[in-house]
Protein backbone atom coordinates (compact mmCIF):
# COMPACT_ATOMS: atom_id res chain seq x y z
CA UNK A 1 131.81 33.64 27.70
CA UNK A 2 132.41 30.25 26.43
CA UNK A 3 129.40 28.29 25.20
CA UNK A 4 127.57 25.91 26.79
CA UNK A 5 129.13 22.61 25.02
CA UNK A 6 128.09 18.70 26.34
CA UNK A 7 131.12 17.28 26.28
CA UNK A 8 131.27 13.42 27.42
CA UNK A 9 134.10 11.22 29.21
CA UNK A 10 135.43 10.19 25.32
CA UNK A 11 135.72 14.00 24.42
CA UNK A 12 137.74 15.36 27.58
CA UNK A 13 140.11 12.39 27.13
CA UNK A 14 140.42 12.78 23.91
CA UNK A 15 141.42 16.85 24.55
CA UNK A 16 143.64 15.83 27.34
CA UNK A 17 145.78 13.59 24.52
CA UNK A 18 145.35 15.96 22.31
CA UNK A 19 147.03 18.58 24.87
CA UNK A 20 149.66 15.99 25.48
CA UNK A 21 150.30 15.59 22.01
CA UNK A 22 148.37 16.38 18.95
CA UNK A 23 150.03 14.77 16.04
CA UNK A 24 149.05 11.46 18.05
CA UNK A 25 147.36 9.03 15.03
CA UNK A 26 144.00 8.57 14.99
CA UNK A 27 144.63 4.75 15.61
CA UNK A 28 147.02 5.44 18.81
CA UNK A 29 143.97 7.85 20.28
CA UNK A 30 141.35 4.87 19.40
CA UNK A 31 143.70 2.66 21.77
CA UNK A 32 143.60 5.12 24.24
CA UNK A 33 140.45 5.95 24.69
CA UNK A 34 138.08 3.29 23.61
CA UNK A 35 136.82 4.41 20.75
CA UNK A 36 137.10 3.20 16.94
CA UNK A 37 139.75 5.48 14.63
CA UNK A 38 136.42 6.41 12.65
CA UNK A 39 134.87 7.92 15.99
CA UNK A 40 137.99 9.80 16.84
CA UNK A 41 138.13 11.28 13.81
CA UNK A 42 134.84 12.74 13.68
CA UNK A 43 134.84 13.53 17.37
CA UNK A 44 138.22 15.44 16.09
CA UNK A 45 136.36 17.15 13.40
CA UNK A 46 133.30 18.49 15.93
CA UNK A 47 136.07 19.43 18.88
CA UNK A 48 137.51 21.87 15.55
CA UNK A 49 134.13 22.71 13.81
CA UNK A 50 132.99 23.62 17.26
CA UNK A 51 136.24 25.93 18.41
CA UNK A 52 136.58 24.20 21.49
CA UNK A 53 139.86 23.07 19.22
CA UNK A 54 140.97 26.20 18.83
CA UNK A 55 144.23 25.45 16.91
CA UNK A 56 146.77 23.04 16.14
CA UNK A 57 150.56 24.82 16.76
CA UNK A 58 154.23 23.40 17.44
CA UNK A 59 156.14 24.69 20.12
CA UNK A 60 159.49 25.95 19.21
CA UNK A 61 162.17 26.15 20.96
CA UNK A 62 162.86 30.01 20.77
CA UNK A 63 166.40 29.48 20.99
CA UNK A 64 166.49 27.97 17.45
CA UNK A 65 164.09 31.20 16.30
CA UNK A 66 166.79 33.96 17.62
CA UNK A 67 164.80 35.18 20.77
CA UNK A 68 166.43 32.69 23.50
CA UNK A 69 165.48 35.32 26.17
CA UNK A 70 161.50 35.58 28.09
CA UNK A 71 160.31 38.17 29.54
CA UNK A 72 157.14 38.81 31.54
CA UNK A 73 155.95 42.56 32.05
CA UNK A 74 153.23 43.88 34.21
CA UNK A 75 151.66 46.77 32.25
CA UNK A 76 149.04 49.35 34.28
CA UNK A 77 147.54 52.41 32.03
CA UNK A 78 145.60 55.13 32.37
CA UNK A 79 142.11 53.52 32.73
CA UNK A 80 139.56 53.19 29.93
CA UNK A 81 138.14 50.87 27.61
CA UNK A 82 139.64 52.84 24.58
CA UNK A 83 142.69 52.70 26.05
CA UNK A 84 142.97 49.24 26.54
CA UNK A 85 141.44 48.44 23.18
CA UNK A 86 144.67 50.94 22.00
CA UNK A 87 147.14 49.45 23.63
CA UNK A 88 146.42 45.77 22.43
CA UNK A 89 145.67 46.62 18.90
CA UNK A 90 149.44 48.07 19.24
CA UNK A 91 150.59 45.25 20.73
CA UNK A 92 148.84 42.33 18.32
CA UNK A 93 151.55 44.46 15.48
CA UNK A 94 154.42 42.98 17.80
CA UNK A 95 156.32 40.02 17.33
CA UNK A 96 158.14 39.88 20.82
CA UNK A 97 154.66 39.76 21.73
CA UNK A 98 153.75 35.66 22.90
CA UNK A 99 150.72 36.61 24.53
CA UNK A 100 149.07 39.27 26.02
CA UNK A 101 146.73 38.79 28.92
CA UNK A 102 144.01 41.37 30.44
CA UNK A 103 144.03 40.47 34.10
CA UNK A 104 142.89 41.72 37.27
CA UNK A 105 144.68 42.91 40.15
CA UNK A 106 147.36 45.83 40.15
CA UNK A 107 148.06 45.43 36.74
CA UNK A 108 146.11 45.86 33.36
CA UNK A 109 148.11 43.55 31.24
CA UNK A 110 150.15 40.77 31.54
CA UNK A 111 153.00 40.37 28.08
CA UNK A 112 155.15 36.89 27.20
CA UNK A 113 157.62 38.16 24.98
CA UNK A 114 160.40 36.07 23.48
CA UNK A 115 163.46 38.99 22.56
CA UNK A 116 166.90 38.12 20.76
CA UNK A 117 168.74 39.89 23.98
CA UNK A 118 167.98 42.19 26.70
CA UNK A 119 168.91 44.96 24.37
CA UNK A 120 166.47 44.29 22.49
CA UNK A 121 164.23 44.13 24.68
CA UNK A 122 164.96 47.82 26.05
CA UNK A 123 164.14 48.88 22.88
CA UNK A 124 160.67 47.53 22.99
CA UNK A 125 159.94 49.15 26.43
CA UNK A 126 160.96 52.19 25.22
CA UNK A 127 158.67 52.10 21.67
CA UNK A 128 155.47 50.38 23.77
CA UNK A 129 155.96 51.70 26.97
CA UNK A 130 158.04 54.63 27.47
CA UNK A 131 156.62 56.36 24.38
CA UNK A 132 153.16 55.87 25.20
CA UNK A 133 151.45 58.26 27.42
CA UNK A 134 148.96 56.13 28.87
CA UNK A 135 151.06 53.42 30.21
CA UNK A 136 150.94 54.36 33.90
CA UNK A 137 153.69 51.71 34.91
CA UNK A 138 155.01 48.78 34.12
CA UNK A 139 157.47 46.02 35.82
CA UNK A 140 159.49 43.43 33.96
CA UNK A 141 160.37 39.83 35.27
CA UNK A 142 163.08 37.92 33.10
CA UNK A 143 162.76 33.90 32.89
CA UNK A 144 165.51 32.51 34.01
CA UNK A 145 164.26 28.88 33.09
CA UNK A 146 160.70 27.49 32.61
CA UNK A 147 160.23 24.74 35.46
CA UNK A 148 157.13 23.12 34.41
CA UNK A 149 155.12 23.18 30.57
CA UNK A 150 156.35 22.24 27.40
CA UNK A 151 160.07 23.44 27.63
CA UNK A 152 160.92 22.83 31.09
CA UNK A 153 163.79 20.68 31.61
């Protein structure tokens, strides 16, 4: 559960440029906003200090990184805490693996992975799902373009 933060008009404009773009200057954020560069700043350093920052990435274009091809999978297993605490400890040792979500509905899990080719990707649902006897089922769903976020177009 995320903590109780007071967070006021400056700070959830400030997050939405950050979201927008985060190596923004301090000075272009002051403009934006209404705030001095000094203020930004600090009200940078508290949105880190205080995790509701919780990192500063690039986006890559996973073309240029050798896995051009996404793939979403629907993972059910065998139910059980242990299980599931398993299976993602297995799955944070996997590069394909973007992100790995525990959802409800008829699935346990929810995988991004970013694969060099579809062969490669057979051989990753054969070593995480096919070999593992407490994945129940599993369905996969190929991008075939992003529409909307960072790398639509």
């Amino acid at each position: 559960m995320a903590k109780s933060v007071a967070l006021d008009r400056f700070d959830h404009a400030l997050l939405a440029e950050m979201q927008r773009d985060n190596q923004t200057p301090a000075r272009v954020l002051a403009d934006r906003v209404g705030l001095s560069q000094s203020a930004v700043l600090r009200r940078l350093r508290r949105l880190r200090a205080e995790r509701i920052i919780t990192a500063d990435i690039s986006l890559v274009n996973p073309e240029y990184l050798g896995a051009p091809v996404t793939v979403f999978a629907l993972v059910s297993l065998d139910h059980g805490a242990r299980t599931y605490a398993e299976f993602a400890r297995k799955l944070r040792g996997r590069p394909e693996v973007k992100l790995a979500s525990y959802v409800t509905g008829d699935a346990d899990f929810v995988l991004h992975l970013q694969l060099e080719s579809m062969a490669a990707y057979a051989q990753f649902a054969l070593e995480v799902f096919h070999d593992d006897p407490n994945v129940s089922e599993y369905h996969t769903y190929v991008a075939m373009r992003d529409m909307v976020g960072p790398g639509a177009g």
